[in-house]
C-alpha atoms as a PDB file:
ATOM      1  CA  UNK A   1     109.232 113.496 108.200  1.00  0.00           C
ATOM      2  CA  UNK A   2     107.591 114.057 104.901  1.00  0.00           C
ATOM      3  CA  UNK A   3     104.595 116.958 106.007  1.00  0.00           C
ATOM      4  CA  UNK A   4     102.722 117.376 102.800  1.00  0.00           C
ATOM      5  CA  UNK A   5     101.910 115.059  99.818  1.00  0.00           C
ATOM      6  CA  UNK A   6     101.525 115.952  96.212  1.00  0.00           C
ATOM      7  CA  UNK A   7     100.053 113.815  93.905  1.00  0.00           C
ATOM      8  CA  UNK A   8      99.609 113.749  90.377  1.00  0.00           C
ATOM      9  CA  UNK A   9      97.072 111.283  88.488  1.00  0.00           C
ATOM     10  CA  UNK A  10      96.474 110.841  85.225  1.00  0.00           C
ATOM     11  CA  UNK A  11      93.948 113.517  84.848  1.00  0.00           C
ATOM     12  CA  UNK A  12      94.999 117.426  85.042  1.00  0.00           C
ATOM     13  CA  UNK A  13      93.778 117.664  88.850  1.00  0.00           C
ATOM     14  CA  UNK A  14      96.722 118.124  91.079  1.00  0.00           C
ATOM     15  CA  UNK A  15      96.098 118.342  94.659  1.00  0.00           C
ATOM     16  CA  UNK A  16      98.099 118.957  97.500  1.00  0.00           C
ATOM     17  CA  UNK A  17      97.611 117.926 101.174  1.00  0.00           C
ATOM     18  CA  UNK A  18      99.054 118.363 104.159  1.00  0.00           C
ATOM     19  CA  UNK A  19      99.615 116.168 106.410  1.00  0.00           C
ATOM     20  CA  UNK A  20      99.095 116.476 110.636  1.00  0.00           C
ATOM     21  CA  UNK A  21      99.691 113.746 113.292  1.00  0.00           C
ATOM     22  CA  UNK A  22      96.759 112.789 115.403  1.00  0.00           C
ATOM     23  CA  UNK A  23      97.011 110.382 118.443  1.00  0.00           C
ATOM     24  CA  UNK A  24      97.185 106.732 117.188  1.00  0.00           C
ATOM     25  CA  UNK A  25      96.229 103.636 118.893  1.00  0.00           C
ATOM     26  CA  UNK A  26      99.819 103.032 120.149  1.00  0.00           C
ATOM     27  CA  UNK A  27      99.371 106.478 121.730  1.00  0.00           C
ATOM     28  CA  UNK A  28      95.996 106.041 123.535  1.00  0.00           C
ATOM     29  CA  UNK A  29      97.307 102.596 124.593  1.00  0.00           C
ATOM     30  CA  UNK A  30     100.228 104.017 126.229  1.00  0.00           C
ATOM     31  CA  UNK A  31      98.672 106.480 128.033  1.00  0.00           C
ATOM     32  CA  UNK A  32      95.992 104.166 129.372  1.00  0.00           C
ATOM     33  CA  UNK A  33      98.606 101.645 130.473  1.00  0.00           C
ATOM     34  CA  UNK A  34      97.539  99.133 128.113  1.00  0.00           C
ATOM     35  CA  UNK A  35     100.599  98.977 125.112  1.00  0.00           C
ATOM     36  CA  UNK A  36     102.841  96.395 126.875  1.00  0.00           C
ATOM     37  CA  UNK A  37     100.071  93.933 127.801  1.00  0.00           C
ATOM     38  CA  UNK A  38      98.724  94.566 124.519  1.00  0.00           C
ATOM     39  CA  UNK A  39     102.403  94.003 122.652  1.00  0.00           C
ATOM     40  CA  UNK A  40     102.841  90.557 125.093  1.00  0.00           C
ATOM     41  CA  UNK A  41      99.738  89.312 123.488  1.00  0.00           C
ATOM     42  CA  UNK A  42      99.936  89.599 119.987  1.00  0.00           C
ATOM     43  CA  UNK A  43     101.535  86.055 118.061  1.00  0.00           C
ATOM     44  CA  UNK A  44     103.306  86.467 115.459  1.00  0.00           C
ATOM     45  CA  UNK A  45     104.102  85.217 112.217  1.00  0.00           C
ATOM     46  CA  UNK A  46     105.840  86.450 108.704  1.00  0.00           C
ATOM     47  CA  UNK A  47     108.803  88.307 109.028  1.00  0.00           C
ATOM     48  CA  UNK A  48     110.158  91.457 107.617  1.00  0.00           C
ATOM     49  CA  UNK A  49     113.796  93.361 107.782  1.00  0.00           C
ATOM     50  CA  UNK A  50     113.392  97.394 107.584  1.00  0.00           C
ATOM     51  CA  UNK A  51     116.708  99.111 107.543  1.00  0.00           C
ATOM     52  CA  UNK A  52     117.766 100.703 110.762  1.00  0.00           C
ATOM     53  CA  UNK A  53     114.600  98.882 112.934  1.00  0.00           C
ATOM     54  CA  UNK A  54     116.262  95.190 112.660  1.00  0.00           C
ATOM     55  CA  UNK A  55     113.290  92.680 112.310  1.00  0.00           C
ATOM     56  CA  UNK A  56     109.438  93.120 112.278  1.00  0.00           C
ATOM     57  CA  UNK A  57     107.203  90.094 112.992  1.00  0.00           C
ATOM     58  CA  UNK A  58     103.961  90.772 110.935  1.00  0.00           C
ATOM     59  CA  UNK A  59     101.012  89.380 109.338  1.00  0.00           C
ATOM     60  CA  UNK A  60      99.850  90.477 105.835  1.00  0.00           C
ATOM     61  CA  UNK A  61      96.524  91.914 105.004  1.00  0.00           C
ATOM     62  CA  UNK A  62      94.543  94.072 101.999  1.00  0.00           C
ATOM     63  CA  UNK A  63      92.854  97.112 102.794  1.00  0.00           C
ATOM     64  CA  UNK A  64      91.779 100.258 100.920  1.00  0.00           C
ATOM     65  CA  UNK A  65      94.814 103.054 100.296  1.00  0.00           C
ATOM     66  CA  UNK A  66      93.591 106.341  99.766  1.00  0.00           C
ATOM     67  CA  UNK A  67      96.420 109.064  98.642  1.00  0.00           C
ATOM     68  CA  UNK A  68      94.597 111.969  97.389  1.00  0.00           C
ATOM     69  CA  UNK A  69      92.633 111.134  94.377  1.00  0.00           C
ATOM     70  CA  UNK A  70      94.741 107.967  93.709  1.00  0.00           C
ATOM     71  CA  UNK A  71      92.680 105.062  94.835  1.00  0.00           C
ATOM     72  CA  UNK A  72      93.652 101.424  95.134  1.00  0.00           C
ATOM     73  CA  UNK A  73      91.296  98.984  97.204  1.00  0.00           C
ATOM     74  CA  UNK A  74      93.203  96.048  97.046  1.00  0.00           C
ATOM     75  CA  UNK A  75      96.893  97.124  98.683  1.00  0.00           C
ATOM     76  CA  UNK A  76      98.590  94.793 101.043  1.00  0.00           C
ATOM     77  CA  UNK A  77     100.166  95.817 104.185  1.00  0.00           C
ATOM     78  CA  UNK A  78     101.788  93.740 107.116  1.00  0.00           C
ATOM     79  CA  UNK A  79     100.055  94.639 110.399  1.00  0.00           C
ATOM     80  CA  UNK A  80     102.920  94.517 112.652  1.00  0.00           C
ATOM     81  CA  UNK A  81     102.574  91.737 115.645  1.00  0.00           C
ATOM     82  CA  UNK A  82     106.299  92.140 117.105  1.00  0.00           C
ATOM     83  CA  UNK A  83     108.431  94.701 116.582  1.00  0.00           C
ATOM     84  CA  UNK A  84     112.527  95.327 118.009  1.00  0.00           C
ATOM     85  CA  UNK A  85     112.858  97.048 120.593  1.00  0.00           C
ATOM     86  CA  UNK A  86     110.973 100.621 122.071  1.00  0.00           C
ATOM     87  CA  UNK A  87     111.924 102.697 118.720  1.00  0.00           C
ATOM     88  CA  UNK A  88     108.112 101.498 117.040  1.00  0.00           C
ATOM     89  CA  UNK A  89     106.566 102.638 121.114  1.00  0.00           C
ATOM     90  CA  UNK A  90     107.917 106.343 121.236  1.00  0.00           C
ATOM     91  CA  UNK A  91     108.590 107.668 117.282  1.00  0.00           C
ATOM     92  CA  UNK A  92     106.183 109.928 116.130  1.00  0.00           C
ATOM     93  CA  UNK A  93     105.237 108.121 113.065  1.00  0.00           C
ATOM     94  CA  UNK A  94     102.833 104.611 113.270  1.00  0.00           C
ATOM     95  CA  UNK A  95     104.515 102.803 110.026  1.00  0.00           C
ATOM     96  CA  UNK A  96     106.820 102.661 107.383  1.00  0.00           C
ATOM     97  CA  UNK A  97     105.871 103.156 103.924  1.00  0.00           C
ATOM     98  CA  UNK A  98     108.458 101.073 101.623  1.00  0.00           C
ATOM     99  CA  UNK A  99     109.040 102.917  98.190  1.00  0.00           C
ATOM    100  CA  UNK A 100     112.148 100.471  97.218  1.00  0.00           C
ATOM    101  CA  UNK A 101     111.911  97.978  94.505  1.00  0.00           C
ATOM    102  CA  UNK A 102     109.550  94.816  94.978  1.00  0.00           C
ATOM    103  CA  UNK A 103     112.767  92.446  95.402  1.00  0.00           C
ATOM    104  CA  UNK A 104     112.829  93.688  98.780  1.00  0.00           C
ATOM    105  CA  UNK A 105     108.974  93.699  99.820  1.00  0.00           C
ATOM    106  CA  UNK A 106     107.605  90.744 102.061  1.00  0.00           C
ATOM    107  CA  UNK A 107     106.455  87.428 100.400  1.00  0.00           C
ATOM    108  CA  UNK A 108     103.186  87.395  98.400  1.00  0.00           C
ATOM    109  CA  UNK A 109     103.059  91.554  98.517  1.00  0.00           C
ATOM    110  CA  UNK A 110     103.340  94.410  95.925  1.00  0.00           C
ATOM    111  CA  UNK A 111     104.846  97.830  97.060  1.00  0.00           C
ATOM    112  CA  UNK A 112     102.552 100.730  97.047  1.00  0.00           C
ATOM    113  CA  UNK A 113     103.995 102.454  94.099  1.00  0.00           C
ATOM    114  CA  UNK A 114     104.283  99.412  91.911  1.00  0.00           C
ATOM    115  CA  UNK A 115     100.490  98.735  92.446  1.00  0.00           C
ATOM    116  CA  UNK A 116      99.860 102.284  91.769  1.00  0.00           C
ATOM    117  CA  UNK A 117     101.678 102.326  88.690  1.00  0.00           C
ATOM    118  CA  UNK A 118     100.244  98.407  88.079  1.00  0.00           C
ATOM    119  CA  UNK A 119      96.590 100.256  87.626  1.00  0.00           C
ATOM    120  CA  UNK A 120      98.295 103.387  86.440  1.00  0.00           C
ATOM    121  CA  UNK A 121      96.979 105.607  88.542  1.00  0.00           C
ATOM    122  CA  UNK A 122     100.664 107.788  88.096  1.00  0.00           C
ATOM    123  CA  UNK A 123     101.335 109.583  84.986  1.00  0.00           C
ATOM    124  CA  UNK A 124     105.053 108.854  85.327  1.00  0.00           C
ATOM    125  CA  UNK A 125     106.156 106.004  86.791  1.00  0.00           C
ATOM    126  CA  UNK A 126     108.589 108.063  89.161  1.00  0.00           C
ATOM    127  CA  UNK A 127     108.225 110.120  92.363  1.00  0.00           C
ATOM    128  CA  UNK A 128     110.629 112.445  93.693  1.00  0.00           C
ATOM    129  CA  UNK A 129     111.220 113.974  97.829  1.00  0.00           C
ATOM    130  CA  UNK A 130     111.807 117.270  98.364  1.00  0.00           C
ATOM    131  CA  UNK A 131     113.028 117.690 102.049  1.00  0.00           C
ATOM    132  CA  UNK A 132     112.438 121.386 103.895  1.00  0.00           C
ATOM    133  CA  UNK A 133     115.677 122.451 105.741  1.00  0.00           C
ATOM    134  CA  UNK A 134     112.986 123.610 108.654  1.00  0.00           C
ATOM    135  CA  UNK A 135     110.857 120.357 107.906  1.00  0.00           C
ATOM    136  CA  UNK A 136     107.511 122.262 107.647  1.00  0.00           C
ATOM    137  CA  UNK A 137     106.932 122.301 104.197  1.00  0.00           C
ATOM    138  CA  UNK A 138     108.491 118.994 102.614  1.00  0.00           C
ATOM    139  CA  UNK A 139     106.328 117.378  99.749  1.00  0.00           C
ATOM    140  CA  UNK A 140     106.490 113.642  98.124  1.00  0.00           C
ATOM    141  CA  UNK A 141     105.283 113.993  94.752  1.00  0.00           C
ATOM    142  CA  UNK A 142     103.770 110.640  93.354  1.00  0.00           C
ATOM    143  CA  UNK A 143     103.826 110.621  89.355  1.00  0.00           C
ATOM    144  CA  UNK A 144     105.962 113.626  88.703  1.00  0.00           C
ATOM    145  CA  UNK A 145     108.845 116.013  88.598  1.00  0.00           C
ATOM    146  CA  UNK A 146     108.210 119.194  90.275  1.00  0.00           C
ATOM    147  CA  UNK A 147     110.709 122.152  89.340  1.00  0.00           C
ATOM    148  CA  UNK A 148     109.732 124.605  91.768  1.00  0.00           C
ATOM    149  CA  UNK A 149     111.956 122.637  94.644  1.00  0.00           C
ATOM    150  CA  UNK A 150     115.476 122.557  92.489  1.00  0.00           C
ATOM    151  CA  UNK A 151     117.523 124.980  90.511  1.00  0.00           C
ATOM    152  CA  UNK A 152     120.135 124.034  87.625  1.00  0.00           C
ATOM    153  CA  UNK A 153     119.380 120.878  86.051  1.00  0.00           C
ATOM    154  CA  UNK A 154     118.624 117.156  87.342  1.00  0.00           C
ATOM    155  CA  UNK A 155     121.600 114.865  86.921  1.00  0.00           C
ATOM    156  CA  UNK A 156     120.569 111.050  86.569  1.00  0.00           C
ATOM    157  CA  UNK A 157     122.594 108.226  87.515  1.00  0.00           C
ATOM    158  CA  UNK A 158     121.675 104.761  86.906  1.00  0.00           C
ATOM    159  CA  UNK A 159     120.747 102.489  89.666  1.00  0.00           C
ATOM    160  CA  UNK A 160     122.598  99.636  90.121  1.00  0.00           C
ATOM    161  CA  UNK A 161     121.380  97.143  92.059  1.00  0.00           C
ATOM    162  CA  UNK A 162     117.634  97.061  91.528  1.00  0.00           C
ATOM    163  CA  UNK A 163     116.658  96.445  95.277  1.00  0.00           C
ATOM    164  CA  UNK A 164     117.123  99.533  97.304  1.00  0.00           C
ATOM    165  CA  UNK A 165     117.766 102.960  94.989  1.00  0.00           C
ATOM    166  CA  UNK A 166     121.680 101.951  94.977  1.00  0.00           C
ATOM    167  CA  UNK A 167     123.869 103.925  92.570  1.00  0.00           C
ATOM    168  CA  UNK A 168     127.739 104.769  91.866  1.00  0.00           C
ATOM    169  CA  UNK A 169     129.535 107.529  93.333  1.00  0.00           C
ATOM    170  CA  UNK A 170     132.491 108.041  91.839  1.00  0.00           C
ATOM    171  CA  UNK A 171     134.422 110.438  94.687  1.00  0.00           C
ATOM    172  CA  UNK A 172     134.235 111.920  97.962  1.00  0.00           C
ATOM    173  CA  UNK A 173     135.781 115.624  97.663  1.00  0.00           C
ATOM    174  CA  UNK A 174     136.258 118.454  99.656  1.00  0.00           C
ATOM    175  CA  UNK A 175     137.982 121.532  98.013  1.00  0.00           C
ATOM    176  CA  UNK A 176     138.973 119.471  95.142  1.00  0.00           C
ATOM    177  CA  UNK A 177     140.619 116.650  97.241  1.00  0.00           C
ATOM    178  CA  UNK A 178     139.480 113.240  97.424  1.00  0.00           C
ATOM    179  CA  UNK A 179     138.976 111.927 100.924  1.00  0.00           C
ATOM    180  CA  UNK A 180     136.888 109.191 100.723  1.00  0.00           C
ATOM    181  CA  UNK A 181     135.426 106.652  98.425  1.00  0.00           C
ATOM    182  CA  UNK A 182     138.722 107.184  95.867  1.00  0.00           C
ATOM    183  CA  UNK A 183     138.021 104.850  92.899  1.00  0.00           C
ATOM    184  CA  UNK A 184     134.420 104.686  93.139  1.00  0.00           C
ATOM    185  CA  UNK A 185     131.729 103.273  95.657  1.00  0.00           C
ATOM    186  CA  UNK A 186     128.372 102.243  95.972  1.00  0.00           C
ATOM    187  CA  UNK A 187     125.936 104.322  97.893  1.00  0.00           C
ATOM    188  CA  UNK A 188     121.930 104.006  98.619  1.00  0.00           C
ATOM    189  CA  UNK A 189     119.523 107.044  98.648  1.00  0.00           C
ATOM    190  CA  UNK A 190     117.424 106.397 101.500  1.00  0.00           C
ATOM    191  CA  UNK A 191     114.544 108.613 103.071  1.00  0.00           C
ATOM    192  CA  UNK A 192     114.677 106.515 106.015  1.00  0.00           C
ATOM    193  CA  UNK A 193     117.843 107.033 107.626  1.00  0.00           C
ATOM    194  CA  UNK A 194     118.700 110.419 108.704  1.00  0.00           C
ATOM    195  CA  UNK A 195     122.313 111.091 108.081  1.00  0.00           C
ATOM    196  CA  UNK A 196     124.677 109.964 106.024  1.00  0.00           C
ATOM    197  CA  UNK A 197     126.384 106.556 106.698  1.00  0.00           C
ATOM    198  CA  UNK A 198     129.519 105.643 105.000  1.00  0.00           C
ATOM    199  CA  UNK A 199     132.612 103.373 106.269  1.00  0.00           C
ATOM    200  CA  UNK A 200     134.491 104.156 109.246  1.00  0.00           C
ATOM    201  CA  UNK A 201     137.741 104.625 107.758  1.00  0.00           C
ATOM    202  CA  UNK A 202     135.939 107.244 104.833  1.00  0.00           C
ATOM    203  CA  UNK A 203     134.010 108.803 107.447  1.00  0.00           C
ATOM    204  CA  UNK A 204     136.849 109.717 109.759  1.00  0.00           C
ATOM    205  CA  UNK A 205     138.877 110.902 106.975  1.00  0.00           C
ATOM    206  CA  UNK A 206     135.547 113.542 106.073  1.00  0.00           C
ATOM    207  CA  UNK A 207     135.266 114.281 109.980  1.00  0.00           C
ATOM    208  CA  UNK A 208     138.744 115.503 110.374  1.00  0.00           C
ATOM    209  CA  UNK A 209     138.615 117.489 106.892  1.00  0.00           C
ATOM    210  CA  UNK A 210     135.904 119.487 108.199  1.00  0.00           C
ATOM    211  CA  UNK A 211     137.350 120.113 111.791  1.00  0.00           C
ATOM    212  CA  UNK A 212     135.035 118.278 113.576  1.00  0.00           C
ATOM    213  CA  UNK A 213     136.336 115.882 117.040  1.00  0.00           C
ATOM    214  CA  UNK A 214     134.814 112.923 118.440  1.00  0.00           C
ATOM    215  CA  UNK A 215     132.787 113.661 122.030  1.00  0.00           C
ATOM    216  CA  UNK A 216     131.822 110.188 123.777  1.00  0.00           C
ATOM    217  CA  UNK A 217     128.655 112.352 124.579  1.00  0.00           C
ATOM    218  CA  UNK A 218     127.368 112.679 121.529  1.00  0.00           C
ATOM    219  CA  UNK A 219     124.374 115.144 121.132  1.00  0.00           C
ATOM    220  CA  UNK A 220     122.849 117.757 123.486  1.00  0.00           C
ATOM    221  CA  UNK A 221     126.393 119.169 125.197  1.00  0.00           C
ATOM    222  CA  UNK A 222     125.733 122.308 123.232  1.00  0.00           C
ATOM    223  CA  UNK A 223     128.208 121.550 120.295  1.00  0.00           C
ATOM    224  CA  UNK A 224     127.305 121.539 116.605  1.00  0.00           C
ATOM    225  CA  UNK A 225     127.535 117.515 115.407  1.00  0.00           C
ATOM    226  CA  UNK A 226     128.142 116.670 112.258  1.00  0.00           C
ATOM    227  CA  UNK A 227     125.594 114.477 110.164  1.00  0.00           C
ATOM    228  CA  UNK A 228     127.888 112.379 109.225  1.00  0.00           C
ATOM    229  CA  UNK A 229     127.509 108.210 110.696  1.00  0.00           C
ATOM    230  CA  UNK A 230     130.633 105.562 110.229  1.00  0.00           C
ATOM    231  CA  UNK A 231     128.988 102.479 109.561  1.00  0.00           C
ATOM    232  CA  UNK A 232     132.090  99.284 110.390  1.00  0.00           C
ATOM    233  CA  UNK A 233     130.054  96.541 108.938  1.00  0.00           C
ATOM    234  CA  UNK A 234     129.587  97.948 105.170  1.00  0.00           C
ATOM    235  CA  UNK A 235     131.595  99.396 102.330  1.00  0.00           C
ATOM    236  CA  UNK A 236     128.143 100.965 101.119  1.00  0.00           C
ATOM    237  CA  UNK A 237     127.645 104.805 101.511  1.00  0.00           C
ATOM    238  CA  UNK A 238     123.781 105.761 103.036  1.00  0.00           C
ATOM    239  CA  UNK A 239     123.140 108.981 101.529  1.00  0.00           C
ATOM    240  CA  UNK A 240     120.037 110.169 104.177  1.00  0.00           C
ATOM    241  CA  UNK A 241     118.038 112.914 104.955  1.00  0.00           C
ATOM    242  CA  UNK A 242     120.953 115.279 105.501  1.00  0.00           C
ATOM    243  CA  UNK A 243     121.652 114.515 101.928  1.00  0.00           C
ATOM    244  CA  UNK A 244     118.401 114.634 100.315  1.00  0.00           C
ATOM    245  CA  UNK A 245     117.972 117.729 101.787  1.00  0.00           C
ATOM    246  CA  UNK A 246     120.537 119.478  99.919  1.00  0.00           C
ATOM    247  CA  UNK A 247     119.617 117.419  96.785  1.00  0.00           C
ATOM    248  CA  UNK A 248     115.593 117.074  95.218  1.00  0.00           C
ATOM    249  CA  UNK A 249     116.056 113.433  94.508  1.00  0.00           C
ATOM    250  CA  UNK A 250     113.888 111.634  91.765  1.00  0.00           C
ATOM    251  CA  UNK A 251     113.310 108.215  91.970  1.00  0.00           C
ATOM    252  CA  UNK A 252     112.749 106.886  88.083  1.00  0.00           C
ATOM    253  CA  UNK A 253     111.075 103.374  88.251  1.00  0.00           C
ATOM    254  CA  UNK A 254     110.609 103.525  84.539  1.00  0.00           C
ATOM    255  CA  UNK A 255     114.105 103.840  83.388  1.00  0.00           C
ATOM    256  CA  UNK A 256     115.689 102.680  86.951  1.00  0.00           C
ATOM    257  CA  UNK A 257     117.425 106.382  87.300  1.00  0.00           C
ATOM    258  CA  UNK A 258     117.930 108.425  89.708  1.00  0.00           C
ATOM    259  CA  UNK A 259     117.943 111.735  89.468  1.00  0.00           C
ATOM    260  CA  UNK A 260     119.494 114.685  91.603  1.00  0.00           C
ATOM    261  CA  UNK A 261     119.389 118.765  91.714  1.00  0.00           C
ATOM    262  CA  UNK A 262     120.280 121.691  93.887  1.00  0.00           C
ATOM    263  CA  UNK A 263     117.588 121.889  96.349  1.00  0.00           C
ATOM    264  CA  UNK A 264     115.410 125.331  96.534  1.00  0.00           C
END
């Protein structure tokens, strides 16, 4: 969960904001009884695929987007009518903000950062996600590179699939041996999944390197698990939030890079 926002226009002003959850309508619904009837109710119409939440039924619409002192009045967003599931009912966040490439937004809509950089309301048409280890001080900064959250140097890659931010890794290695992804593989960086997903077979090979047993129980028997996911359906690696919080990640739109350093 991103906590803060920086954002950078095209003027000198940079403001920060941080960012607390009040009680949405889905909340006050719930607690009055009223979400399922309300859910039941709703038709539905377009839909939309958001990775890890299967399909969305929604309708599009245009309303005012506000980030700071970047303003865009014409933004469309799909109002959700349908949704998979109870994972929408009880997270703690009300929506998904897509920062992927337009090939991948809904029919007849432009992304939030490609309208923003549209009107140029960015001075760099990148952003970059630095993720807190504690998650209380995280920061998405719209328009820039902040130096503060890495040390070293950033090391860019170049995307390779311009949909999701898809890249090549050439190696999986752990005290200088290879154990998975030997030859080269593709991986996504993705703030919305929280470990990191790779195939089974690669996966296993990184579990047993690093000591670590499968438990049928999963999580909450008082052992340390492992962030990593096997995934049996794809030969692409997820690189999630365990990942990108080891790594500041920038996300160049302008010269389809992207570009990684040791996290502060």
């Amino acid at each position: 969960v991103l906590l803060a926002v920086f954002a950078l226009s095209q003027g000198t002003e940079i403001t920060r904001i941080p960012l607390y959850k009040g009680k949405s309508l889905r909340k006050a619904l719930k607690e009055h009884g009223l979400l399922e009837d309300f859910l039941q109710k709703q038709q539905y119409g377009i839909s939309s695929k958001y990775s890890g939440f299967g399909e969305v039924a929604s309708v599009p619409l245009t309303n005012y987007l506000d980030v700071s002192n970047i303003v865009d009045i014409q933004q469309t967003v799909g109002l959700s009518t349908q949704e998979p599931g109870d994972v929408f009912t009880y997270a703690e966040f009300d929506g998904i903000l897509g920062m992927a490439y337009p090939s991948l937004a809904s029919e007849y809509s432009i992304p939030v950062f490609d309208n923003m950089m549209n009107r140029h309301l960015v001075a760099q048409d990148l952003f970059s996600v630095y993720m807190d280890r504690n998650g209380q001080e995280s920061m998405l900064t719209l328009g820039a590179i902040d130096p503060s959250y890495y040390t070293g140097s950033l090391h860019w890659v170049p995307v390779t699939v311009q949909q999701y931010w898809q890249f090549t890794v050439d190696s999986v290695t752990i005290s200088g041996v290879v154990v998975a992804c030997e030859g080269g593989c593709q991986a996504i960086l993705d703030t919305g999944t929280s470990k990191l997903v790779g195939p089974s077979s690669d996966i296993l090979n990184i579990q047993q390197a690093i000591g670590a047993t499968q438990n049928q129980y999963g999580e909450d028997q008082g052992f340390c698990t492992s962030g990593f996911q096997s995934e049996n359906h794809s030969q692409k690696w997820i690189l999630g939030d365990v990942f990108i919080r080891e790594y500041y990640s920038v996300f160049d739109r302008a010269n389809n890079l992207v570009g990684l350093a040791k996290a502060i």
